[in-house]
Each structure stands twice: as structure tokens, then as C-alpha cells.
Protein backbone atom coordinates (compact mmCIF):
# COMPACT_ATOMS: atom_id res chain seq x y z
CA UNK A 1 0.92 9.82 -6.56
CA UNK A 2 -0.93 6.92 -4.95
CA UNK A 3 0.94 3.70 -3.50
CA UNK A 4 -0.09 0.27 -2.36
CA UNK A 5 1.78 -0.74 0.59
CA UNK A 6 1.33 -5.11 0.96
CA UNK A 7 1.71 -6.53 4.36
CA UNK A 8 0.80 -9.77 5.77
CA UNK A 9 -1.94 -9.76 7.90
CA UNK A 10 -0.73 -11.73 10.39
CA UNK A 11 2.19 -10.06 10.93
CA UNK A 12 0.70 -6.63 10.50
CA UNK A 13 -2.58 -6.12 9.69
CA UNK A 14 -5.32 -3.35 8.77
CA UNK A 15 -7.02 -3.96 11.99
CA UNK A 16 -3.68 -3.19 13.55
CA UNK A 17 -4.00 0.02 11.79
CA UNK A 18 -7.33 0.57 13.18
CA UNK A 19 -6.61 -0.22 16.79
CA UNK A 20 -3.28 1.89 16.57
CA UNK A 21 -4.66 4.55 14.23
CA UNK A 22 -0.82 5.68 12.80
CA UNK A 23 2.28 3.43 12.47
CA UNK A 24 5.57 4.09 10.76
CA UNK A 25 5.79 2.04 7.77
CA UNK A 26 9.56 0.42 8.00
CA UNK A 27 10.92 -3.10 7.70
CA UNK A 28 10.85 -3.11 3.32
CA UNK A 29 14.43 -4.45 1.69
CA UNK A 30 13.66 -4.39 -1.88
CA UNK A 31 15.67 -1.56 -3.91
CA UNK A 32 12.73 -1.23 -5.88
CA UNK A 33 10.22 -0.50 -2.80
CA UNK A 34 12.74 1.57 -0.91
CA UNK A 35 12.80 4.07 -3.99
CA UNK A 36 8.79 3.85 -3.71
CA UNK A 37 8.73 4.54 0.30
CA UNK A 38 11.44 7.48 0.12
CA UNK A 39 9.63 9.21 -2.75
CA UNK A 40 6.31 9.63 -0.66
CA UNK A 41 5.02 12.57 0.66
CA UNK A 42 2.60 13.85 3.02
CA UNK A 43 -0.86 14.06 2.26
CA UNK A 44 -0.15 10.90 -0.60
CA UNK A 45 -2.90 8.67 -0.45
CA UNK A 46 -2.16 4.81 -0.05
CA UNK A 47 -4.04 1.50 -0.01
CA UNK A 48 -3.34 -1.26 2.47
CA UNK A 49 -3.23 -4.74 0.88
CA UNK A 50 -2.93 -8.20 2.73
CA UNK A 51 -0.85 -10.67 0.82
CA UNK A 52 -0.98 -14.46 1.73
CA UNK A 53 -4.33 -16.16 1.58
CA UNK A 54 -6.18 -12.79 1.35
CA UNK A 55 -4.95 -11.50 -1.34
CA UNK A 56 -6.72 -8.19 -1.50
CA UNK A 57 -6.92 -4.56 -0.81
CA UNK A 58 -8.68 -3.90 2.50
CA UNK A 59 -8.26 -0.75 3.14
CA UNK A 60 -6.96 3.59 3.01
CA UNK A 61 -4.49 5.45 5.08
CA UNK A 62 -2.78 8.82 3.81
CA UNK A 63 0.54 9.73 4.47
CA UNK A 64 1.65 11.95 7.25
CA UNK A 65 5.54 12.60 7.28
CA UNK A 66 8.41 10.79 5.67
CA UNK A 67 12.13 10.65 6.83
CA UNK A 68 13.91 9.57 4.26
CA UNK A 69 17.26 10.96 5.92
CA UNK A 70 18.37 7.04 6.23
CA UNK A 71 18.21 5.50 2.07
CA UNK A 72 18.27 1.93 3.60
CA UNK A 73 15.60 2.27 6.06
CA UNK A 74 13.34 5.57 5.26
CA UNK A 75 10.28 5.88 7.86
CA UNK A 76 6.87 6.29 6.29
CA UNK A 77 4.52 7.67 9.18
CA UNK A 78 0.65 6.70 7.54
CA UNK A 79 -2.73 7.49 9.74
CA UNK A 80 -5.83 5.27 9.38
CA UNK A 81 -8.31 5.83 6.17
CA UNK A 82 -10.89 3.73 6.06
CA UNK A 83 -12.01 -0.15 5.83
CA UNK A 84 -12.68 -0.80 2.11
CA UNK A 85 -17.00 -1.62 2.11
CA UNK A 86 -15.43 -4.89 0.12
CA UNK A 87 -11.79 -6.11 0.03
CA UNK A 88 -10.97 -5.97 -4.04
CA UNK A 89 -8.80 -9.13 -5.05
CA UNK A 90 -5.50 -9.56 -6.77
CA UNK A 91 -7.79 -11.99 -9.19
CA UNK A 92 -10.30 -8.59 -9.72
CA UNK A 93 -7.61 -6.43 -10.16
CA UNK A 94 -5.54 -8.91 -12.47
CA UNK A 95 -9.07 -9.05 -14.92
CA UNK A 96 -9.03 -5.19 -14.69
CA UNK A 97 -7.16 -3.34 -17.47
CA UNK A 98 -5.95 -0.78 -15.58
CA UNK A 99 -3.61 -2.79 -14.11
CA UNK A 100 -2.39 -4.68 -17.65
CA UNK A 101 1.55 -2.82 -17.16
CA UNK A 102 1.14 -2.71 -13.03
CA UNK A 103 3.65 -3.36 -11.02
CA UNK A 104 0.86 -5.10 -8.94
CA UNK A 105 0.38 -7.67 -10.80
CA UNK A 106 4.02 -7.76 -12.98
CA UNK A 107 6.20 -7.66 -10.03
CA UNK A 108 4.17 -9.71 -7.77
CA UNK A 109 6.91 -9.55 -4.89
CA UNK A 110 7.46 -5.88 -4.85
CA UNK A 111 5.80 -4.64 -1.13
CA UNK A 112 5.51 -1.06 -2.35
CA UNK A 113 3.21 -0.45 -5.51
CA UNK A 114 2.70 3.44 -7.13
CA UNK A 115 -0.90 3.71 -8.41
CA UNK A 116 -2.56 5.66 -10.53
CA UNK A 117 -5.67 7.32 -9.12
CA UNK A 118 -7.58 5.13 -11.50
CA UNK A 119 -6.13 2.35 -9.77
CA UNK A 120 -6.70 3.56 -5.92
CA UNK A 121 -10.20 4.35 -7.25
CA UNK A 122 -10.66 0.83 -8.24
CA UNK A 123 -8.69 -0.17 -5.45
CA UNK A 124 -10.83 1.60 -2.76
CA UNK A 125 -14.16 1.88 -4.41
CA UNK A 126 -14.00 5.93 -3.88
């Protein structure tokens, strides 16, 4: 499985990412995305995505251990991927059908997103 994990940019952003080159992914509330986050695993592939006025996925990072010991506040450990050549929109991805039944774009406040790899594909441009 694939996942798209949204964060605004300026509270966390992918050049964060970058500079830090791992970070555990914590902070999420929503049932929903806490099922999402504990159900990772190592190696998963994920796309970072800055909400607000970007609106767009920016970049990769993969997964590197989850602790999911604490249901209410599982730790998602993600290393760096790679800048995406061109940040895709939430307007591109919307006009895509790949993402017609999405959470992406159905459940526009949910912070953690499972992809197929179509999507990351389109997502990522790999």
C-alpha cells in the first residue's frame, strides 16, 4: 500500500524533510487517519502533500518503522524520497479518474490518504 500524508507547509514542510532527512510522523487526531498511520509498514512508499495555498503533492519518503503500540498516537518514522520534478495539484488530480472514489478528493479533511500505486505514480511522476 501507498499513503499520502498532508501537512501544512508552514508548519511542517517537505524542505523540513530535506534538511532533517527522517522525522516521526505524529500529531494526526482523525479516527479515520489514525487507522491509516497504524496500518503502515516499513518499506511502504508515501507522498508528501502541502495543503493550504499549495495544494499539491511535492514530494516521496518511504517508511522506516512504525510503533503503533499507543492506538491514539502511533509513531510513523518516514526518511526523505525525493522532490517531485513538478508539484501535481489537488485541481490535476481532481480531473484525473483515478482519483473519481479517492479519499483525496472525497474526504478532503482526512490528513492520511491510502493510494493506489496508480495514484503515487500519478502522484510522483515515477
Amino acid at each position: 500500500m501507498d499513503y499520502l500524508l498532508k501537512t501544512e507547509p508552514s508548519t511542517y514542510s517537505f524542505a523540513d524533510l530535506q534538511r532533517e532527512k527522517t522525522t516521526v510522523w505524529d500529531g494526526v487526531s482523525n479516527p479515520a487517519a489514525l487507522k491509516h498511520l497504524r496500518a503502515m509498514k516499513p518499506g511502504e512508499r508515501v507522498v508528501i502533500y502541502h495543503t493550504g495555498d499549495e495544494k499539491s503533492a511535492v514530494g516521496t519518503a518511504t517508511v522506516v518503522s512504525v510503533d503503533a503500540s499507543d492506538a491514539r498516537n502511533p509513531q510513523v518514522k518516514i526518511k526523505l524520497g525525493k522532490a517531485n520534478s513538478k508539484p501535481v495539484t489537488l485541481a490535476e488530480a481532481k480531473a484525473n479518474q483515478l482519483f473519481a472514489e479517492s479519499p483525496l478528493v472525497r474526504q478532503g479533511r482526512l490528513s492520511v490518504v491510502p493510494l493506489t500505486g496508480a495514484q503515487y505514480k500519478f502522484l510522483t511522476g515515477e
